[in-house]
C-alpha atoms as a PDB file:
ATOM      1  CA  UNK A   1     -15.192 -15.282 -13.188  1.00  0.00           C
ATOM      2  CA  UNK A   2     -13.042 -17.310 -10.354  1.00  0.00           C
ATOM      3  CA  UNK A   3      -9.312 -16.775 -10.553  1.00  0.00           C
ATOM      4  CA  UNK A   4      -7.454 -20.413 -11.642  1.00  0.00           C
ATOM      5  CA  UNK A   5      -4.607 -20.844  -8.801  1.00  0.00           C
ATOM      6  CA  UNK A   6      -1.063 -20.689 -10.024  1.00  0.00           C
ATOM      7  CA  UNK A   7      -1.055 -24.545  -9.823  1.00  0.00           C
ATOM      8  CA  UNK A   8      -4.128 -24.942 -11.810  1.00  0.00           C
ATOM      9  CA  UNK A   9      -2.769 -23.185 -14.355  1.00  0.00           C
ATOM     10  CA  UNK A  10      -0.306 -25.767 -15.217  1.00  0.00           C
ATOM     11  CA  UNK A  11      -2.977 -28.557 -16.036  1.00  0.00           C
ATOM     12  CA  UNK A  12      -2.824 -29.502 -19.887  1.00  0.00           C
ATOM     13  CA  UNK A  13      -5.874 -31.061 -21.913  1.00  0.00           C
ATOM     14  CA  UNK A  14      -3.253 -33.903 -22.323  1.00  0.00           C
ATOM     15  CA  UNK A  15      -2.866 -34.401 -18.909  1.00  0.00           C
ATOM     16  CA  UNK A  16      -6.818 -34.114 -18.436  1.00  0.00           C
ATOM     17  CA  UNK A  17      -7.382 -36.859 -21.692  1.00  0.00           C
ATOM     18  CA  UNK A  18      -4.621 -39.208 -19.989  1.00  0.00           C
ATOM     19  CA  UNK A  19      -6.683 -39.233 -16.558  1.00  0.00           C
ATOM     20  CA  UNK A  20     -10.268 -39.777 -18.674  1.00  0.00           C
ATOM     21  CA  UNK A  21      -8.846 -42.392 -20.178  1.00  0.00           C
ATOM     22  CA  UNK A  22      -6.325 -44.144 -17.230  1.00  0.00           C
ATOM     23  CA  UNK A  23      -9.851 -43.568 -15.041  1.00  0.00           C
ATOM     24  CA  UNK A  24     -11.639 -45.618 -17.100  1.00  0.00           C
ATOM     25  CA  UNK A  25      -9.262 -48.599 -18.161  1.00  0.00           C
ATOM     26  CA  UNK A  26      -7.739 -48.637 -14.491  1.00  0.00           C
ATOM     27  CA  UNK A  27      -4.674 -49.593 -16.661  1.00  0.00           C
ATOM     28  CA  UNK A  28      -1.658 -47.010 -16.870  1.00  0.00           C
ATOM     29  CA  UNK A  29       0.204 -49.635 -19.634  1.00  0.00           C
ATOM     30  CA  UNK A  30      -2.943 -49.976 -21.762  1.00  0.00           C
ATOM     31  CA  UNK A  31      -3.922 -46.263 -21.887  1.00  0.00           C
ATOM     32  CA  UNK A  32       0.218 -46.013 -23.152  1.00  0.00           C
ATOM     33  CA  UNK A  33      -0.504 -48.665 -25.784  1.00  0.00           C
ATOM     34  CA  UNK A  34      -3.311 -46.973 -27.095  1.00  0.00           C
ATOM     35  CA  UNK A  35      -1.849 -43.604 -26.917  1.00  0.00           C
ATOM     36  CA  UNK A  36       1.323 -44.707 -28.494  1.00  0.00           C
ATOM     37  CA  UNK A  37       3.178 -43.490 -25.245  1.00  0.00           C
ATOM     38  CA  UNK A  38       5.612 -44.922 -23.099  1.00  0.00           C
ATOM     39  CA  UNK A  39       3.310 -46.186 -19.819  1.00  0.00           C
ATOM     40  CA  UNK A  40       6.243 -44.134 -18.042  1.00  0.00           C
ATOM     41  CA  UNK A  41       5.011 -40.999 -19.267  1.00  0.00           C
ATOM     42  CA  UNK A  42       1.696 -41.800 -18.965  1.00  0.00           C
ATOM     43  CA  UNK A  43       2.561 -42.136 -15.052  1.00  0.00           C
ATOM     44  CA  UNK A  44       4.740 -38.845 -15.306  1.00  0.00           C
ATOM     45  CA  UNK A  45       1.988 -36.802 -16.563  1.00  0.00           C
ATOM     46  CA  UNK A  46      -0.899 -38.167 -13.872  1.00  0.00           C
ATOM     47  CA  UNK A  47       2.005 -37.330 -11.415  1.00  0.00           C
ATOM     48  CA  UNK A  48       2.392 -34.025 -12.706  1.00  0.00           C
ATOM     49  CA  UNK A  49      -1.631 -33.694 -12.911  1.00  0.00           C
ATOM     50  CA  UNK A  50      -1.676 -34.540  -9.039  1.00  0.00           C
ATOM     51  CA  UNK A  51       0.870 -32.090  -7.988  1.00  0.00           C
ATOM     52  CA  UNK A  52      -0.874 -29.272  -9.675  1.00  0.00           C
ATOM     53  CA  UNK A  53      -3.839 -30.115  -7.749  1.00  0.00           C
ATOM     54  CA  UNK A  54      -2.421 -31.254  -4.730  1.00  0.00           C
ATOM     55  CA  UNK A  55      -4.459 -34.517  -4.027  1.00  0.00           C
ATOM     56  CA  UNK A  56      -3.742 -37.876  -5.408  1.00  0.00           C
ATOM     57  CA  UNK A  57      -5.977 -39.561  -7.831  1.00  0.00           C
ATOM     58  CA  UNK A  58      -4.556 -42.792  -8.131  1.00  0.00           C
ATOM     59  CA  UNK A  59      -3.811 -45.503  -5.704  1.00  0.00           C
ATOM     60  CA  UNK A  60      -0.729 -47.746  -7.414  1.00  0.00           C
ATOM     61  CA  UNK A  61      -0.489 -50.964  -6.267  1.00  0.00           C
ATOM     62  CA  UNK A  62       1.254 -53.913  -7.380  1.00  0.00           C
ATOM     63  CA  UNK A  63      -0.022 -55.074 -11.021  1.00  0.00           C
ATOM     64  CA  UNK A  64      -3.033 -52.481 -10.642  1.00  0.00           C
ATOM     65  CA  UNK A  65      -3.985 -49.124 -10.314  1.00  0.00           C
ATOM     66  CA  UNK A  66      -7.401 -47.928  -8.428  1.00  0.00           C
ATOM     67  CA  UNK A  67      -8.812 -44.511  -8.160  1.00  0.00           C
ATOM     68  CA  UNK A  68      -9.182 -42.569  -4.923  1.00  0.00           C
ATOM     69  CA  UNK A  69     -11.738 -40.899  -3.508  1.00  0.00           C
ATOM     70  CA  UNK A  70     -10.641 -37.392  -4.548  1.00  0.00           C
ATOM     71  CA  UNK A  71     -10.413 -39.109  -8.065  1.00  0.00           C
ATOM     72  CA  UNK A  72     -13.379 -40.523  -8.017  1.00  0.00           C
ATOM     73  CA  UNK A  73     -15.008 -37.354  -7.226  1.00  0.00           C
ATOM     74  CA  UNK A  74     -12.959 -35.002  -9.673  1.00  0.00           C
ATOM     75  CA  UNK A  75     -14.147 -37.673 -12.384  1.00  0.00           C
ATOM     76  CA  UNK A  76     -17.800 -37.977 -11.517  1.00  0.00           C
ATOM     77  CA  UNK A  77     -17.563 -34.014 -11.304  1.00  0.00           C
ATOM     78  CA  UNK A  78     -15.572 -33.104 -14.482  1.00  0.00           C
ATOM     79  CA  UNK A  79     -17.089 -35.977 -17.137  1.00  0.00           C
ATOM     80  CA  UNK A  80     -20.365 -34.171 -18.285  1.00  0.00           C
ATOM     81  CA  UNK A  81     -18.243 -30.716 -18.500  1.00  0.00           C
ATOM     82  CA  UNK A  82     -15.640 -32.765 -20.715  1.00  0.00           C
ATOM     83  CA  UNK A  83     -17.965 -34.624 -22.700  1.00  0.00           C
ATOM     84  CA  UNK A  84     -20.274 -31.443 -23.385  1.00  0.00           C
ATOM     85  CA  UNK A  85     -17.430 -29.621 -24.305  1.00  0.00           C
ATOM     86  CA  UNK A  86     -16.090 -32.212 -26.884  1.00  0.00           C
ATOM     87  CA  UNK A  87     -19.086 -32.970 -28.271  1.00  0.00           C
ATOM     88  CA  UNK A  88     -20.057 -28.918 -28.746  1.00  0.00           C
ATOM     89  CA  UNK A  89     -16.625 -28.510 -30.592  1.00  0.00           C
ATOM     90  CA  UNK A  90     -17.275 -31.748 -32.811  1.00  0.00           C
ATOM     91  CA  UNK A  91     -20.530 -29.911 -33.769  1.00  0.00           C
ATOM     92  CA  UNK A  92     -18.982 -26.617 -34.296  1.00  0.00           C
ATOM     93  CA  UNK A  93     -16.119 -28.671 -36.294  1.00  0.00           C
ATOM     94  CA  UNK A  94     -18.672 -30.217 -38.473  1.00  0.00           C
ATOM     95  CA  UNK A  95     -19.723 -27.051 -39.742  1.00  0.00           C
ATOM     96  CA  UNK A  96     -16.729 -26.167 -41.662  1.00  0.00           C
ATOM     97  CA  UNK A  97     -15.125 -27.579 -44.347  1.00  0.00           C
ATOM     98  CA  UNK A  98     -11.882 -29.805 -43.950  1.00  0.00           C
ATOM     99  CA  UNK A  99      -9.514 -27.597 -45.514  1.00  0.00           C
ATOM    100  CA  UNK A 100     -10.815 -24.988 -42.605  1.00  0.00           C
ATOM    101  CA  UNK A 101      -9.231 -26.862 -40.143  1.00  0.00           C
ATOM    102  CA  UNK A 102      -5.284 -26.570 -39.698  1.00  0.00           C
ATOM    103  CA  UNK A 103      -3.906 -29.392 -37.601  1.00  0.00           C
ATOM    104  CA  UNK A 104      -0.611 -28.431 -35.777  1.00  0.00           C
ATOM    105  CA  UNK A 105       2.170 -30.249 -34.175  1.00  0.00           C
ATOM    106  CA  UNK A 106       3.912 -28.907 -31.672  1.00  0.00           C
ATOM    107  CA  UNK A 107       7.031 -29.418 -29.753  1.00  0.00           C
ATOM    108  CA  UNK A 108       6.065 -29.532 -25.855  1.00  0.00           C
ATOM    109  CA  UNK A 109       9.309 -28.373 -24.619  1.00  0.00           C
ATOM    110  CA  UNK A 110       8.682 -24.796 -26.784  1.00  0.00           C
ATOM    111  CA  UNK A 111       7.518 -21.684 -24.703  1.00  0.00           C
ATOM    112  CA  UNK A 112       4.124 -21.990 -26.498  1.00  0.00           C
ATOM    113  CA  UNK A 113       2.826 -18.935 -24.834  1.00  0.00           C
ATOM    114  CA  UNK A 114       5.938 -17.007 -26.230  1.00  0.00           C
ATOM    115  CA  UNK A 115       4.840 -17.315 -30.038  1.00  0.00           C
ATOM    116  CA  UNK A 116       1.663 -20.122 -30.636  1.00  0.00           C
ATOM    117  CA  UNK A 117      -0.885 -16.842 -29.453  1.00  0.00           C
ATOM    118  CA  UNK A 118       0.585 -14.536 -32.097  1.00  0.00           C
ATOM    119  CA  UNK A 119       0.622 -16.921 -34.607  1.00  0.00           C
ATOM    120  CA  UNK A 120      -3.194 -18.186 -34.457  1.00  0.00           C
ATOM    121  CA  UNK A 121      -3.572 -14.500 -34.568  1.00  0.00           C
ATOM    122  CA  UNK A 122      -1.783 -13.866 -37.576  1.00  0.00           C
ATOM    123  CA  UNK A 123      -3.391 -17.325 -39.072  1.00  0.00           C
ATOM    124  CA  UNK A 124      -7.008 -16.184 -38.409  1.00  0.00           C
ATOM    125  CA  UNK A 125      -6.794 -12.511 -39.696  1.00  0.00           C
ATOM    126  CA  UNK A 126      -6.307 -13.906 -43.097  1.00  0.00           C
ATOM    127  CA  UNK A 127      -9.507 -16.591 -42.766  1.00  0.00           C
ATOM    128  CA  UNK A 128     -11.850 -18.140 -39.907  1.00  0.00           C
ATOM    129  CA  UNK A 129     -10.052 -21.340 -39.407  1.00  0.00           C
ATOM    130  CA  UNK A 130     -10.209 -24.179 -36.995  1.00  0.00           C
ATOM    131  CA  UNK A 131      -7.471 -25.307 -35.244  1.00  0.00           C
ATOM    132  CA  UNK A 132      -6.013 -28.399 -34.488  1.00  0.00           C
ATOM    133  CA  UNK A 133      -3.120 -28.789 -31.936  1.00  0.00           C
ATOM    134  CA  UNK A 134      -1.026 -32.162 -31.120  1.00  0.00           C
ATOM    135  CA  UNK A 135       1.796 -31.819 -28.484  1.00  0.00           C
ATOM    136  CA  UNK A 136       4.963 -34.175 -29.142  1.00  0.00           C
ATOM    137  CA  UNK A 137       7.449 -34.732 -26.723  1.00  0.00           C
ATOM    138  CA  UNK A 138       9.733 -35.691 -29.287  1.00  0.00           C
ATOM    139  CA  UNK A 139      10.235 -35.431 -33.044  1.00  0.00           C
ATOM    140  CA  UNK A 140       7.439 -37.571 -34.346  1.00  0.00           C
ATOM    141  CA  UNK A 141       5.693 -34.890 -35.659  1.00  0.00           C
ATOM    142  CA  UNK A 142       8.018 -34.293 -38.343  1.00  0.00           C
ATOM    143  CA  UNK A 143       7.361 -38.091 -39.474  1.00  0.00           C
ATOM    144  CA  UNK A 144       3.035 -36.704 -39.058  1.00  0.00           C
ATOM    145  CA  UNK A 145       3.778 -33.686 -41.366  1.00  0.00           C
ATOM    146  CA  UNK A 146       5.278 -36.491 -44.020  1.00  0.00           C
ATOM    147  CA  UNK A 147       2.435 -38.583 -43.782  1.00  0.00           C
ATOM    148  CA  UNK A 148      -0.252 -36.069 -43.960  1.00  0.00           C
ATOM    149  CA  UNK A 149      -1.459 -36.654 -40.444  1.00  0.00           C
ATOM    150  CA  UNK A 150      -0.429 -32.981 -39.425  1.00  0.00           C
ATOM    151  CA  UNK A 151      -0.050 -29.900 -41.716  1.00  0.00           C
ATOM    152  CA  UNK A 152       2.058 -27.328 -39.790  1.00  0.00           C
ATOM    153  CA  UNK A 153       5.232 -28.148 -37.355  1.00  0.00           C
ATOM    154  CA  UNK A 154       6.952 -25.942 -35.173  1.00  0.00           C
ATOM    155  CA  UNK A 155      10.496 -26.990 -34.213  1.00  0.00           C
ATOM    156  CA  UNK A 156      13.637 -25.809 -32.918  1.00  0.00           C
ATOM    157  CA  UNK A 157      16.157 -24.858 -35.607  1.00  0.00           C
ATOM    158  CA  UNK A 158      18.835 -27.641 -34.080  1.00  0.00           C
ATOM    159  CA  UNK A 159      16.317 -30.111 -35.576  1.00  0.00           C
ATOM    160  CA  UNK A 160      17.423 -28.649 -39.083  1.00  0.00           C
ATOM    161  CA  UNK A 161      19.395 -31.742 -40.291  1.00  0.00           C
ATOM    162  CA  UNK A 162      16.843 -34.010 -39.816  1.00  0.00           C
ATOM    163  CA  UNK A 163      14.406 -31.995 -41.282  1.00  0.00           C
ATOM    164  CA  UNK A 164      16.421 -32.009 -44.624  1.00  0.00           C
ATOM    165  CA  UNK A 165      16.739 -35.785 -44.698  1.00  0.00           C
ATOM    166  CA  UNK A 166      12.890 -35.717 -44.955  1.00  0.00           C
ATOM    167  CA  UNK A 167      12.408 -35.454 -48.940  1.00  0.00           C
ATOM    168  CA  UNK A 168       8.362 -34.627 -48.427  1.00  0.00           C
ATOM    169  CA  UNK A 169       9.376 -31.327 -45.979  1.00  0.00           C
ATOM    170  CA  UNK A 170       9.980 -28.071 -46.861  1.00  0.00           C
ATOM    171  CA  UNK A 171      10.466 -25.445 -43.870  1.00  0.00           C
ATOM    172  CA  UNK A 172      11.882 -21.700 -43.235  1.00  0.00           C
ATOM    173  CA  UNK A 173      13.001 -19.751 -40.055  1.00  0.00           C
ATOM    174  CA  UNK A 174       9.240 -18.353 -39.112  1.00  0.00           C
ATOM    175  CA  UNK A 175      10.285 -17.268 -35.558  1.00  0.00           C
ATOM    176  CA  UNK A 176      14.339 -15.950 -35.466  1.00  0.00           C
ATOM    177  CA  UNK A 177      16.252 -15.939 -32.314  1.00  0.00           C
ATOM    178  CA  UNK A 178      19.759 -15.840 -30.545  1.00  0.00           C
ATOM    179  CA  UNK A 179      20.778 -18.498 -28.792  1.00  0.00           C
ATOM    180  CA  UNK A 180      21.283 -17.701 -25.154  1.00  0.00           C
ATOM    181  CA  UNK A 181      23.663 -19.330 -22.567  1.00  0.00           C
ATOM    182  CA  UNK A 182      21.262 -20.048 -19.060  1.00  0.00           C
ATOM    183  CA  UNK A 183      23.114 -20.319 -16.002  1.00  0.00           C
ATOM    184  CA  UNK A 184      22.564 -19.815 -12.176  1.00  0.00           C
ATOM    185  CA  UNK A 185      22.609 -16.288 -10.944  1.00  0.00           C
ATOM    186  CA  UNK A 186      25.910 -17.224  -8.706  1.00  0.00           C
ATOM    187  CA  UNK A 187      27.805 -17.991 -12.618  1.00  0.00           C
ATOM    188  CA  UNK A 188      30.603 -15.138 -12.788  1.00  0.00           C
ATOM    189  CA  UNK A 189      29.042 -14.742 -16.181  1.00  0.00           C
ATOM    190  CA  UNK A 190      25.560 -13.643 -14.637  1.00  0.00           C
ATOM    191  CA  UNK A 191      27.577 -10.076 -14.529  1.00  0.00           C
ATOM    192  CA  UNK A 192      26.889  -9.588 -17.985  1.00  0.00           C
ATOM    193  CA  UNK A 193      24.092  -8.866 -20.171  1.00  0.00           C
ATOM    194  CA  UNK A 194      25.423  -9.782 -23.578  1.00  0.00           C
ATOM    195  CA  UNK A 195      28.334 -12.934 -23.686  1.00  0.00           C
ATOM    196  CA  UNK A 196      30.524 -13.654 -26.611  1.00  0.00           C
ATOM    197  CA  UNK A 197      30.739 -17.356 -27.690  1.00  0.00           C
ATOM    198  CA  UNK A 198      33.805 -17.749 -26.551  1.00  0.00           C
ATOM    199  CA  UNK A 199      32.887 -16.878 -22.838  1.00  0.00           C
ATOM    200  CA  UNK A 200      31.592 -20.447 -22.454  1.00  0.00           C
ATOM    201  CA  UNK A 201      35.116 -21.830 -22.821  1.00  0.00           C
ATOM    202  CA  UNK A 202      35.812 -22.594 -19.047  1.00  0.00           C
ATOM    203  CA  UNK A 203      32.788 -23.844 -18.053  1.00  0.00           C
ATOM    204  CA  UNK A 204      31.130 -27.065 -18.038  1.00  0.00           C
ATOM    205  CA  UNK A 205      28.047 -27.354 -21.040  1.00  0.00           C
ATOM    206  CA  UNK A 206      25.426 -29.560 -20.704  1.00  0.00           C
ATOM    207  CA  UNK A 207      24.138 -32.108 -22.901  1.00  0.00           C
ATOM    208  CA  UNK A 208      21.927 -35.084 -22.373  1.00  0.00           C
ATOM    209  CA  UNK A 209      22.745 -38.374 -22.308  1.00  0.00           C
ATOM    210  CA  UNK A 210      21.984 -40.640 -25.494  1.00  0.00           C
ATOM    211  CA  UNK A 211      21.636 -37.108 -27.231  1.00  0.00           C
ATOM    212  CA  UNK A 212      18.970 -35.867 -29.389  1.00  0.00           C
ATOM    213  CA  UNK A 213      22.034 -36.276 -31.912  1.00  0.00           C
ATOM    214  CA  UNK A 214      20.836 -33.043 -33.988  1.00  0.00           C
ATOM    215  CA  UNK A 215      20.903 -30.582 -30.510  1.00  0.00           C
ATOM    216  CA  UNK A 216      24.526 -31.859 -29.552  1.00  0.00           C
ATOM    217  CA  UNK A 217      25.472 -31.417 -33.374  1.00  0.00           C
ATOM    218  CA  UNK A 218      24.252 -28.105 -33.430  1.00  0.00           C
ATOM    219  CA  UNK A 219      26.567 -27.349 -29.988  1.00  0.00           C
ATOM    220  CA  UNK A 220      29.435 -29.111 -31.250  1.00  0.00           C
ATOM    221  CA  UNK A 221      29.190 -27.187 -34.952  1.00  0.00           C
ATOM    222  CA  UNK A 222      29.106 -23.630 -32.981  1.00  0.00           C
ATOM    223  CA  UNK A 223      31.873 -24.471 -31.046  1.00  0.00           C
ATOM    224  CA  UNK A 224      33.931 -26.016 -33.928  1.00  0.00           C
ATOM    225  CA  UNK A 225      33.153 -22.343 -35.889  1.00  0.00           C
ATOM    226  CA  UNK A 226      33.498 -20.317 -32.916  1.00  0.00           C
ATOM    227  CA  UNK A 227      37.373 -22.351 -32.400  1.00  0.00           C
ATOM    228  CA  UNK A 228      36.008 -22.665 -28.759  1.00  0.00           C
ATOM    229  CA  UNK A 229      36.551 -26.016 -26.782  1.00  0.00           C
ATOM    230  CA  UNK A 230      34.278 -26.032 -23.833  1.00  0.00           C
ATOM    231  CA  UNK A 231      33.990 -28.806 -21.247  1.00  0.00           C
ATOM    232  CA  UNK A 232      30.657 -31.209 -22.526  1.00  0.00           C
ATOM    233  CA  UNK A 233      29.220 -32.417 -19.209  1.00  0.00           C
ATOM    234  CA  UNK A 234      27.098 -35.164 -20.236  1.00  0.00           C
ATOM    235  CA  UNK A 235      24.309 -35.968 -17.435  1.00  0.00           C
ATOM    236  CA  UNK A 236      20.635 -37.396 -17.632  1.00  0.00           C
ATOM    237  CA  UNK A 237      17.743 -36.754 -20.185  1.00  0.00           C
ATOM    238  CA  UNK A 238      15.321 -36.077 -17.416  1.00  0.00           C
ATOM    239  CA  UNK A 239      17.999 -33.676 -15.509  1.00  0.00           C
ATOM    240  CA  UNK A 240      18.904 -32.354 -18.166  1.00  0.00           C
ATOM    241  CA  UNK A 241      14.773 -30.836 -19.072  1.00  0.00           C
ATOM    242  CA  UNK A 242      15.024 -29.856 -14.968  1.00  0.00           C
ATOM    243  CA  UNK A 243      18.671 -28.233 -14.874  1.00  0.00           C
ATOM    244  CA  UNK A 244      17.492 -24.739 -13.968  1.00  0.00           C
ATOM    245  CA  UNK A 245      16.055 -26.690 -10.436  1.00  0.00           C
ATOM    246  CA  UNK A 246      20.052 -27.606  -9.307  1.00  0.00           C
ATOM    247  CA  UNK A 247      22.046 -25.719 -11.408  1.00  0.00           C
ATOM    248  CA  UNK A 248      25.791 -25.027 -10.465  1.00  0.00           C
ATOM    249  CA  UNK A 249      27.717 -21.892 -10.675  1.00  0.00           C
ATOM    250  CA  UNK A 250      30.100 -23.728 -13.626  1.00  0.00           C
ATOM    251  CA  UNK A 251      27.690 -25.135 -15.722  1.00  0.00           C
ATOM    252  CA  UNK A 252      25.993 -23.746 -18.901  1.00  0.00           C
ATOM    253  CA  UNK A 253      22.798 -24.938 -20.892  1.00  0.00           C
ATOM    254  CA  UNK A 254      22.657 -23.555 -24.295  1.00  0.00           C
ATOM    255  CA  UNK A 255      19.072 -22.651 -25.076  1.00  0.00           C
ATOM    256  CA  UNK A 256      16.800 -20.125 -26.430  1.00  0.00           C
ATOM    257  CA  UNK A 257      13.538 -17.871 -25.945  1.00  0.00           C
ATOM    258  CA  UNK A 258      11.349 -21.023 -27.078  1.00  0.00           C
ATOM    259  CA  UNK A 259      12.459 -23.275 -23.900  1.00  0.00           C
ATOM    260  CA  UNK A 260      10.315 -23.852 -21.236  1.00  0.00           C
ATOM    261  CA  UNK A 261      13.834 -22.879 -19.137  1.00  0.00           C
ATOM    262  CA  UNK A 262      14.233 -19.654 -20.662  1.00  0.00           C
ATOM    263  CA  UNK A 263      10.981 -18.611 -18.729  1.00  0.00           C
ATOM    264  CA  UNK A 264      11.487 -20.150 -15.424  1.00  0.00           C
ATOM    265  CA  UNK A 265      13.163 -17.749 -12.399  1.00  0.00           C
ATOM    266  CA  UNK A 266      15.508 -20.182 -11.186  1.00  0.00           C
ATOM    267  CA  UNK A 267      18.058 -19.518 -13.967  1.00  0.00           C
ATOM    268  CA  UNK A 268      19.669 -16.129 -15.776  1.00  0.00           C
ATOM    269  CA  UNK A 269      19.444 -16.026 -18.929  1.00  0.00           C
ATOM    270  CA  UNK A 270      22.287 -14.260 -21.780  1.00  0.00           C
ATOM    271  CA  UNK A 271      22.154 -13.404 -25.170  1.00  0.00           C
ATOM    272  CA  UNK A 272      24.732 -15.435 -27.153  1.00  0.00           C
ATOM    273  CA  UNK A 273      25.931 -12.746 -29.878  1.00  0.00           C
ATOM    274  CA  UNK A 274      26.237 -13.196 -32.913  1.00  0.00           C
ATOM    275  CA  UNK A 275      24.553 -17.147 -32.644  1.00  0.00           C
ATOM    276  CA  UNK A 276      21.015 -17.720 -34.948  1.00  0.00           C
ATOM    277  CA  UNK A 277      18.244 -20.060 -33.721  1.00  0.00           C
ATOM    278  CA  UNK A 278      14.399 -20.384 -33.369  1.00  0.00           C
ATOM    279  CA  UNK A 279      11.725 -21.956 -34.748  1.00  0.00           C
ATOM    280  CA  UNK A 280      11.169 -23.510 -38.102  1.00  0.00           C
ATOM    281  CA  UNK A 281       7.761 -23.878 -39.645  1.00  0.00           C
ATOM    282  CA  UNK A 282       7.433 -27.275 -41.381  1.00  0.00           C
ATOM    283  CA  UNK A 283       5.087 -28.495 -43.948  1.00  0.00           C
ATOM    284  CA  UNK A 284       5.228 -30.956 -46.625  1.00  0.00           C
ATOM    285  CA  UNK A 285       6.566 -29.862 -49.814  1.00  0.00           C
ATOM    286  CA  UNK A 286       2.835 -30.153 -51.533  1.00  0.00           C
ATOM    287  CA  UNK A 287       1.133 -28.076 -48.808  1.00  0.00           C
ATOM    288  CA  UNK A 288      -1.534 -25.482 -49.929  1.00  0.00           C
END
């Protein structure tokens, strides 16, 4: 079997779907439209498709976008693979009854690797289901799992509030964690394995502009218990997911295990004592 190249490995069947589709409408905003997606992100994700391979496939040009050659190719090569493959698993699909199938939405900032493995694991030893995944890249799959549309969630626990102004969801802590304070491995605090809350107080913690209101909630109700008074440093949404690229000796981001940052290198990462988070499981009230 060939070995996938470290930059392969980063490709996503969203990102894969998003150039099917933007390949065959030649139309970033429509593919957005009908993907209920900002035509930013669609453009983000192609982007991040092309770095991982390390060729462009589009051409942008004013009003219009055109494939290149390499696309052209990678499309012509890759749509009777994708197609077979889709239309084996709508076969294999059809064999089993609906309430086989467990549709799940998940939060794409979450380490998936970390937890989603163990947990189809765990699902499976009890019966031969299916499994159907959505990523979100925000919290519109809690408003799925109220509709029906989905029938698990995982989300962090700072999305707790919300989730108990949804009448139709019910929820528990599946997957318990610390929180953990990720810093630069020049912090003074990168000296220690375990930090008290209170060791944040002189430096700067980041939150994101225009705040996912239930993540800076969750910061500023710690603090308020903890009787700490940090310094909030409030700096971009799109920094803010890419801190552990730049990150300065004074700042802080308060995470946990389930980040994508908690894995990456670039940062140090220290258990918060004494703090709880994770991930919630979320289903409607009148789930099976």
């Amino acid at each position: 079997m060939a070995m996938v190249s470290y930059e392969m490995q980063n490709l996503t069947l969203q990102q894969i779907d998003i150039f099917f589709r933007c390949a065959e409408e030649m139309n970033f905003t429509k593919v957005a439209r009908d993907l209920n997606i900002t035509a930013g992100m669609v453009s983000k994700k192609i982007a991040a498709m092309e770095t991982a391979l390390g060729f462009a496939l589009f051409r942008r040009e004013k009003n219009r976008v055109t494939l290149t050659q390499e696309g052209e190719a990678l499309y012509a090569a890759w749509r009777p693979a994708v197609k077979s493959m889709l239309r084996q698993a709508e076969e294999i699909k059809g064999r089993k009854a609906p309430n086989d199938t467990i549709r799940f939405a998940l939060w794409e900032s979450t380490n998936l690797e970390r937890f989603f493995v163990p947990l189809i694991s765990s699902f499976s030893a009890e019966k031969d289901f299916l499994f159907q995944i959505r990523m979100y890249d925000n919290f519109d799959g809690l408003t799925d799992i109220a509709l029906g549309k989905m029938d698990v969630a995982f989300i962090p626990k700072f999305a707790e509030l919300g989730i108990r102004n949804m009448d139709e969801l019910d929820y528990f802590l599946a997957l318990p964690s610390p929180l953990y304070a990720a810093m630069s491995s020049d912090n003074p605090l990168f000296q220690k394995k375990q930090l008290q809350i209170g060791d944040l107080e002189p430096y700067h913690v980041l939150i994101p502009e225009k705040a996912i209101s239930w993540y800076t909630d969750m910061l500023l109700d710690l603090f308020e218990r903890s009787r700490i008074s940090p310094k909030l440093k409030e700096i971009s949404l799109d920094d803010f997911k890419m801190f552990y690229l730049s990150m300065s000796p004074d700042c802080i981001q308060i995470t946990d295990k389930y980040f994508h940052a908690f894995s990456s290198n670039a940062v140090e990462c220290r258990e918060l004592v004494g703090t709880e988070s994770g991930l919630l499981m979320v289903y409607r009230k009148d789930s099976p």
